[in-house]
N, C-alpha and C. Protein backbone atom coordinates (compact mmCIF):
# COMPACT_ATOMS: atom_id res chain seq x y z
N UNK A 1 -39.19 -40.09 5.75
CA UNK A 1 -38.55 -38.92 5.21
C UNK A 1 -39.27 -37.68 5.70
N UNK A 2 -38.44 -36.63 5.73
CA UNK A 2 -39.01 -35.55 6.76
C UNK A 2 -39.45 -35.07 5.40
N UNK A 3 -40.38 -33.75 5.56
CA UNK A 3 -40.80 -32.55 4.78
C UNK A 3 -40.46 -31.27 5.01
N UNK A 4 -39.28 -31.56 5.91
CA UNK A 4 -38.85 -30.00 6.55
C UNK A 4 -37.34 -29.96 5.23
N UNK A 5 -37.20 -28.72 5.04
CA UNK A 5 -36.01 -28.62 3.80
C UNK A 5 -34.74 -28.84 5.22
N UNK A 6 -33.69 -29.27 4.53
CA UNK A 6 -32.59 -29.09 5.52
C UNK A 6 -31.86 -27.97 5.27
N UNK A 7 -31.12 -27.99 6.94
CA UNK A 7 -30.62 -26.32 6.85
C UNK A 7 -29.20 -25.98 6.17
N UNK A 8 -28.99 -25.12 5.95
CA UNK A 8 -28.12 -24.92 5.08
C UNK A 8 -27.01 -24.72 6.00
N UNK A 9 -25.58 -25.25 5.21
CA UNK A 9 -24.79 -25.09 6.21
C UNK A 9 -23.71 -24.00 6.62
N UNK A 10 -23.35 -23.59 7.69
CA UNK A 10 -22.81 -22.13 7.44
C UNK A 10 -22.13 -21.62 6.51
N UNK A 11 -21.97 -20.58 5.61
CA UNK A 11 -21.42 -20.03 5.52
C UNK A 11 -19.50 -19.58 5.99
N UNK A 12 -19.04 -19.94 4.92
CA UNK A 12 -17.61 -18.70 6.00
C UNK A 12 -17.92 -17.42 5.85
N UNK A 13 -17.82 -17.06 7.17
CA UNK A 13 -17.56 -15.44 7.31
C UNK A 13 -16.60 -14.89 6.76
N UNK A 14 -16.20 -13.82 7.11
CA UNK A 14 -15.54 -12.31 6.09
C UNK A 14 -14.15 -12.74 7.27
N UNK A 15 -14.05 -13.39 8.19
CA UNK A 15 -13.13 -13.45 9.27
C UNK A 15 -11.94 -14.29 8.78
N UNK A 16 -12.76 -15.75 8.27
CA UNK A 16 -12.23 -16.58 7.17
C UNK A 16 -11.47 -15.65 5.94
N UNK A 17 -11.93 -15.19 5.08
CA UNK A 17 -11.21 -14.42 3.91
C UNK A 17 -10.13 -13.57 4.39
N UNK A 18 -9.93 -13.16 5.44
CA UNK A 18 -8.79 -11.76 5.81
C UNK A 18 -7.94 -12.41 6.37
N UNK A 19 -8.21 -14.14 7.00
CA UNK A 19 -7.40 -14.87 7.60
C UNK A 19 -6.40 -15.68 6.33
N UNK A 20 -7.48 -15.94 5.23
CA UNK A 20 -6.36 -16.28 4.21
C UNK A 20 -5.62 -15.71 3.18
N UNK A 21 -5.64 -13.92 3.57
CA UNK A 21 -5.48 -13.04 2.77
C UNK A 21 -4.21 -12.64 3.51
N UNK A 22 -4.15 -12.71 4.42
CA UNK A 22 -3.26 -12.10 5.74
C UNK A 22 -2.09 -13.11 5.31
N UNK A 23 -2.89 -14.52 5.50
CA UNK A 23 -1.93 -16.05 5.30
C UNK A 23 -1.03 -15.85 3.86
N UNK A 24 -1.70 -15.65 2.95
CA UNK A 24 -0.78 -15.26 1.71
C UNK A 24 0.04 -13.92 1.84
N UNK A 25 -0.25 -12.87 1.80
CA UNK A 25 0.88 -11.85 2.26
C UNK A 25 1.81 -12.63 3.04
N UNK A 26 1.77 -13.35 4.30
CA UNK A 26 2.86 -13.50 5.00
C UNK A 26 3.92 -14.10 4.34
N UNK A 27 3.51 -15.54 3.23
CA UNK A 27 4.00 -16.31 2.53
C UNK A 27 4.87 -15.22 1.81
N UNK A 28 4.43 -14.37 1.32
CA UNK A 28 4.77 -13.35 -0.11
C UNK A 28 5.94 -12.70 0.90
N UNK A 29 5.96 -11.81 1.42
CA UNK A 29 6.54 -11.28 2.06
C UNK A 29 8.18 -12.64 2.91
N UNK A 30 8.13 -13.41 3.44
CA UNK A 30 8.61 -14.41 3.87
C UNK A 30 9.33 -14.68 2.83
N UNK A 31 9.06 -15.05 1.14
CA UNK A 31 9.50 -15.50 0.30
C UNK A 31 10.56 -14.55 -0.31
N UNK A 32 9.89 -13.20 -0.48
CA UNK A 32 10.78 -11.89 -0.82
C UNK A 32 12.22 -11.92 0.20
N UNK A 33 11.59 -11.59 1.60
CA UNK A 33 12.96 -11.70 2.39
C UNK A 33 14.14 -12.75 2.16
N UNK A 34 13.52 -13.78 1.97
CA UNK A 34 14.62 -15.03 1.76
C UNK A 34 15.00 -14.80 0.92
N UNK A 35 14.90 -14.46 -0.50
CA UNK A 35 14.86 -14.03 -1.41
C UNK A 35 16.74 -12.69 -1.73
N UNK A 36 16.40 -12.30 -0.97
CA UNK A 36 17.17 -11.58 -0.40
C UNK A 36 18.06 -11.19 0.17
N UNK A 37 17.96 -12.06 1.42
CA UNK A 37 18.94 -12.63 2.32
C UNK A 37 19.45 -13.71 2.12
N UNK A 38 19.09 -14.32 1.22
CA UNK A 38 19.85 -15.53 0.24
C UNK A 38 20.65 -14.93 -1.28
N UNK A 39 20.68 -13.70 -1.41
CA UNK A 39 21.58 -13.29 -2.73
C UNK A 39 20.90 -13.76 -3.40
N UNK A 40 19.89 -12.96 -4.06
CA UNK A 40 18.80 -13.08 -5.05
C UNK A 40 19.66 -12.20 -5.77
N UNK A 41 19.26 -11.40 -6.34
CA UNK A 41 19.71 -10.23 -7.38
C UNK A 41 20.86 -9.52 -6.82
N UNK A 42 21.90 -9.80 -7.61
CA UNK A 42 23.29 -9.17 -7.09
C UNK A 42 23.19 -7.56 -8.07
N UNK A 43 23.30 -7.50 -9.53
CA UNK A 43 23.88 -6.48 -9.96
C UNK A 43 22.57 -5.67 -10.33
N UNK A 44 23.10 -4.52 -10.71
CA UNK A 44 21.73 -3.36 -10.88
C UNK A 44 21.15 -3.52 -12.23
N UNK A 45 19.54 -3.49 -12.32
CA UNK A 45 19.26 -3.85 -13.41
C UNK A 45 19.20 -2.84 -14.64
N UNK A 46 19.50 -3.13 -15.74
CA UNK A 46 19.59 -2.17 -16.37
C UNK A 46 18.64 -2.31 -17.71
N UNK A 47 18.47 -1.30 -18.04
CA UNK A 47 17.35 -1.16 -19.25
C UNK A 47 17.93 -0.92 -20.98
N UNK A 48 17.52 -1.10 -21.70
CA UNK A 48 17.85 -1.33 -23.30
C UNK A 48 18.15 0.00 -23.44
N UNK A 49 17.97 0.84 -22.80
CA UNK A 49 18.60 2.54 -22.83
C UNK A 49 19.31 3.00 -22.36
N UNK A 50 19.87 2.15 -21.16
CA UNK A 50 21.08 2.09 -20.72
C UNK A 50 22.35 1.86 -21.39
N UNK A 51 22.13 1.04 -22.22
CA UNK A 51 23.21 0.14 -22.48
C UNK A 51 24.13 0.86 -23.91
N UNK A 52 22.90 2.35 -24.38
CA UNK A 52 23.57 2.89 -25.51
C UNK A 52 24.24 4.80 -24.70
N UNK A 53 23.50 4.54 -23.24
CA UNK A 53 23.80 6.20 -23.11
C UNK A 53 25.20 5.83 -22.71
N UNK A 54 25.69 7.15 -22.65
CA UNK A 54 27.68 7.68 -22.55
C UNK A 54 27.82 7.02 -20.95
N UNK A 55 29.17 6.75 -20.64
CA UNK A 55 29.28 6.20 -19.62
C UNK A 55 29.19 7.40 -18.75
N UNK A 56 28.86 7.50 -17.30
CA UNK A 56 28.85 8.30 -16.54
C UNK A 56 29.96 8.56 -15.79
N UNK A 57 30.91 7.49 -16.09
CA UNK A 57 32.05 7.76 -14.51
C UNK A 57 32.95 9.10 -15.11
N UNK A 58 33.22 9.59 -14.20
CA UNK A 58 34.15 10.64 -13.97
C UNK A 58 35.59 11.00 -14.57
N UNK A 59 35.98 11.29 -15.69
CA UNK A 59 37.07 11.20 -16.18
C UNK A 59 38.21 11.29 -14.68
N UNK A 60 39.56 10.65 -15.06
CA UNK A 60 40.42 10.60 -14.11
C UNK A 60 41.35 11.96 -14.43
């Protein structure tokens, strides 16, 4: 048995982290588009304050 400590083994660099940071955005982004271009959300969303104000359209 040696008496020398063993060496430690590298580290990931900062090159590693921006590579799997980059890798998730792409996913995110990729997922949104499909998302999208597959008829995700058709009608406009509307809020609980919407639904009591006066209608807006334009008398005829």
């Amino acid at each position: 048995m040696s008496t020398e400590p063993r060496p430690r083994p590298p580290a990931r660099d900062r090159d590693h982290r921006v590579t799997v940071i980059a890798a998730l955005l792409l996913a995110a982004s990729a997922a949104a588009l499909a998302y999208v271009l597959l008829g995700g959300h058709h009608g406009p969303v509307e809020c609980e304050s919407d639904a009591d104000a006066p209608s807006r359209a334009v008398p005829a």
